[in-house]
Protein backbone atom coordinates (compact mmCIF):
# COMPACT_ATOMS: atom_id res chain seq x y z
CA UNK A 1 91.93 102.87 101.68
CA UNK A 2 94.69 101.12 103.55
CA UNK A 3 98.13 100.79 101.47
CA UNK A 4 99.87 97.42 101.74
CA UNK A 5 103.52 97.85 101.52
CA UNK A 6 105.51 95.20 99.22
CA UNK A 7 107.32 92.92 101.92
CA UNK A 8 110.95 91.91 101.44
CA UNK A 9 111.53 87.68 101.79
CA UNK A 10 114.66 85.84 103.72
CA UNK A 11 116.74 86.62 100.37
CA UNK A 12 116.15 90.17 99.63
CA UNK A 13 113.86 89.79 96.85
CA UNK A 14 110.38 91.98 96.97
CA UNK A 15 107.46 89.94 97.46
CA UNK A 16 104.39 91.48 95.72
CA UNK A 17 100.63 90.82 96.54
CA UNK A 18 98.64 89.49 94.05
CA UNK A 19 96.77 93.09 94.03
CA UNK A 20 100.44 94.62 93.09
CA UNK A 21 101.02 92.29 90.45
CA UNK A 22 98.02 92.50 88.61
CA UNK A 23 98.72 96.51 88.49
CA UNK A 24 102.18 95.58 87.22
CA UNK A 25 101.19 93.54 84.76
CA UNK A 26 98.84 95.88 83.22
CA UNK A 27 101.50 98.81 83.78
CA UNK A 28 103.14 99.99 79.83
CA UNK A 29 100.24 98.12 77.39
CA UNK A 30 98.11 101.09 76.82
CA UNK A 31 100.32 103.84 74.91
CA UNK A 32 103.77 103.40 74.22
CA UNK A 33 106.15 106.30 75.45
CA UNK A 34 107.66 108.64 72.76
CA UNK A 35 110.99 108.02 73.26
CA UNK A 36 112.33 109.84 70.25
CA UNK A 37 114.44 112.95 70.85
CA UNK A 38 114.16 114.56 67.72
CA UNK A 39 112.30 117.66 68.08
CA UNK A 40 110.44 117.69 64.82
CA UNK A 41 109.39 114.11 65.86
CA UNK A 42 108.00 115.57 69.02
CA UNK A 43 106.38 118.92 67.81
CA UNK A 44 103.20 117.12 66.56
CA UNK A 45 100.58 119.13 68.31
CA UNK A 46 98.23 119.70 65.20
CA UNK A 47 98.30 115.74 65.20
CA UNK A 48 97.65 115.02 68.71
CA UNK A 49 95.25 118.22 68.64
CA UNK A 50 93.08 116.37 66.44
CA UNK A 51 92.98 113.52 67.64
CA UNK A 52 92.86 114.78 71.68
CA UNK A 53 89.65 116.61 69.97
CA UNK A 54 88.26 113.35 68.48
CA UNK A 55 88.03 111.41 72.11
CA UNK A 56 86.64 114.54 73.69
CA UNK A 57 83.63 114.35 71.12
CA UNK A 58 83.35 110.59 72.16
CA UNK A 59 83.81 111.78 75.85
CA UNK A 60 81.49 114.43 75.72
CA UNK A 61 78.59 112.20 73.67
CA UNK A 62 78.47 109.50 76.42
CA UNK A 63 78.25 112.10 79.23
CA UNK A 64 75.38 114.28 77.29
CA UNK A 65 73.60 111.18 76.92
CA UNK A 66 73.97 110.92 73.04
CA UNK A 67 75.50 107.77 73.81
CA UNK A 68 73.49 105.14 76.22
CA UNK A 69 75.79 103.32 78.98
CA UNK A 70 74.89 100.41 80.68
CA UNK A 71 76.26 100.85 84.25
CA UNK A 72 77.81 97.53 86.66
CA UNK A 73 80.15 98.08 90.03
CA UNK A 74 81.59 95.53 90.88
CA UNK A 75 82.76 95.77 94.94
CA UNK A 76 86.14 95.13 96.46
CA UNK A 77 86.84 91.72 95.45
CA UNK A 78 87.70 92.06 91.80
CA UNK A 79 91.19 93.82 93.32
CA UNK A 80 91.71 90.33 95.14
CA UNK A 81 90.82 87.94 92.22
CA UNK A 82 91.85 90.44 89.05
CA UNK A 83 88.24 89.34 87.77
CA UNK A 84 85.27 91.44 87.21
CA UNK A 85 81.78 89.89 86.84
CA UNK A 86 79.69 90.06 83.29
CA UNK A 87 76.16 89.20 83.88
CA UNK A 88 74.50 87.03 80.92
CA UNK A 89 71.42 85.71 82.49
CA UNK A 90 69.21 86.59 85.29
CA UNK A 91 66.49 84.08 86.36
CA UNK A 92 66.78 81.68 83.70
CA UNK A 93 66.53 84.69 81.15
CA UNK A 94 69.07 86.20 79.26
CA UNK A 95 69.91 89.58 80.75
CA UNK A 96 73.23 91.84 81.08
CA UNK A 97 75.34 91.68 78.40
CA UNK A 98 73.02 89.38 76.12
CA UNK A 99 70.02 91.52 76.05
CA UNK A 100 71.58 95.45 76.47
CA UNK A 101 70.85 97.88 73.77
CA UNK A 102 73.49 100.38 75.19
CA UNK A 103 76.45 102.07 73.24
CA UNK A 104 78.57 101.49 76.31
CA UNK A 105 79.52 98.89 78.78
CA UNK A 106 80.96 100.90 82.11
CA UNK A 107 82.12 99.14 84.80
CA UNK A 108 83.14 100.72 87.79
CA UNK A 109 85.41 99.17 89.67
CA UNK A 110 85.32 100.16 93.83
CA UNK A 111 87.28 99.38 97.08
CA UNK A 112 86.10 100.38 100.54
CA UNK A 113 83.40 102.31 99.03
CA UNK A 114 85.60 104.34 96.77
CA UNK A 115 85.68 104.80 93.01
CA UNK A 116 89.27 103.42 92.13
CA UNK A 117 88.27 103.71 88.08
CA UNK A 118 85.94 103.12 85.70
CA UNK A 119 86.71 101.11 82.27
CA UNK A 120 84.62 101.39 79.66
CA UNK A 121 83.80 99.09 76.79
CA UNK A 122 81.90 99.62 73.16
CA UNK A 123 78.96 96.95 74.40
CA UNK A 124 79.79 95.61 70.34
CA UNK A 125 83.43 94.56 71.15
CA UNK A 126 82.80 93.28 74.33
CA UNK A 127 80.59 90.95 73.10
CA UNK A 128 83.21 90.26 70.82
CA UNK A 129 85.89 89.39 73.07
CA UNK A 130 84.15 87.14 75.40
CA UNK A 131 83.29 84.69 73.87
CA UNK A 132 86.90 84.62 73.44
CA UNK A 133 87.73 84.81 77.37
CA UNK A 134 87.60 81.20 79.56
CA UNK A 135 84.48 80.18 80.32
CA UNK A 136 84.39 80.13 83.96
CA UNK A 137 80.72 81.21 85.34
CA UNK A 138 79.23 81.27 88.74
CA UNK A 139 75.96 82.71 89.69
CA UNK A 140 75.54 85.95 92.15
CA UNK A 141 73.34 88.98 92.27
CA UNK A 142 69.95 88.83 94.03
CA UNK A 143 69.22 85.17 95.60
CA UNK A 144 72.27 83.94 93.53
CA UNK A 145 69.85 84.06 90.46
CA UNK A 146 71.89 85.75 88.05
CA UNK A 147 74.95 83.80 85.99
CA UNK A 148 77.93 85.83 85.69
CA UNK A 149 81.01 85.08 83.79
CA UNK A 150 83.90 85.53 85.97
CA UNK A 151 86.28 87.84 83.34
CA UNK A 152 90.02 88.54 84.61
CA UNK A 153 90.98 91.91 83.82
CA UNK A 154 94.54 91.21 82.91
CA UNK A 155 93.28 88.51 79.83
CA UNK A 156 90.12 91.11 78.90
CA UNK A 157 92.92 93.63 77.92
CA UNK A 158 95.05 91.46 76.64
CA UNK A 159 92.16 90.40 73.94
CA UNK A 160 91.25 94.09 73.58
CA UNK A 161 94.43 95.25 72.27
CA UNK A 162 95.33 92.29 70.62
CA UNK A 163 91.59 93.18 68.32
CA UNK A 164 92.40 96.33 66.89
């Protein structure tokens, strides 16, 4: 995968591909950093044991097939646009995201052929959230028959952990 370095303009200032900013954006939302530098503050193993243990469980369910995934890759263009595709109908029918009876929405996200990451969503609240999300649709898949709803990343996340 080629590595675009950040270019400098006339006045100094970093100018940042649209790739780059998207990353940036998302950088910090997830977990906040313990900061704290109390030691009692930061000796809470039998806390974070427990709960480390907890996502494990949920880990180890959806790879030993107690929990059912549906599976969509979407190619290199979602690191151009920041937008992944959610398919709702296929041929006139519903299909994708209307119609799955998984557990688990994964989405695999690729460039070049590689396997930058995969996010994965409780199908439940995803179908939550999008309604949520702009509607902006266009159709794709096999002989353009399937309607996808263009879904930018940065915004899906945004929704996410505003939810919970």
């Amino acid at each position: 995968m080629e590595v675009i370095k950040p270019t400098k303009t006339s006045s100094g200032l970093v100018q940042l591909d649209r790739t780059a900013r998207f990353y940036l954006n998302l950088r910090g939302k997830n977990m906040p950093l313990n900061e704290s530098t109390d030691i009692k503050e930061l000796k809470k193993f039998d806390i974070d044991l427990s709960f480390g243990q907890q996502w494990e469980k949920y880990i180890d369910d959806m790879f030993s097939g107690a929990k059912t995934c549906e599976v969509k890759t979407e190619r290199d263009r979602w690191a151009q646009t920041g937008n992944i595709c959610i398919e709702s109908q296929s041929y006139g029918k519903p299909s994708g995201i209307a119609t799955t009876e998984a557990d688990l929405w994964v989405h695999n996200l690729t460039l070049d052929n590689e396997l930058i990451c995969s996010l994965v969503f409780p199908v439940d609240k995803l179908k939550e959230i999008l309604p949520q999300l702009p509607k902006k649709s266009v159709m794709g898949g096999d002989n353009n028959a399937s309607k996808l709803q263009l879904v930018s990343l940065v915004k899906l996340m945004t929704l996410l952990t505003k939810s919970t």
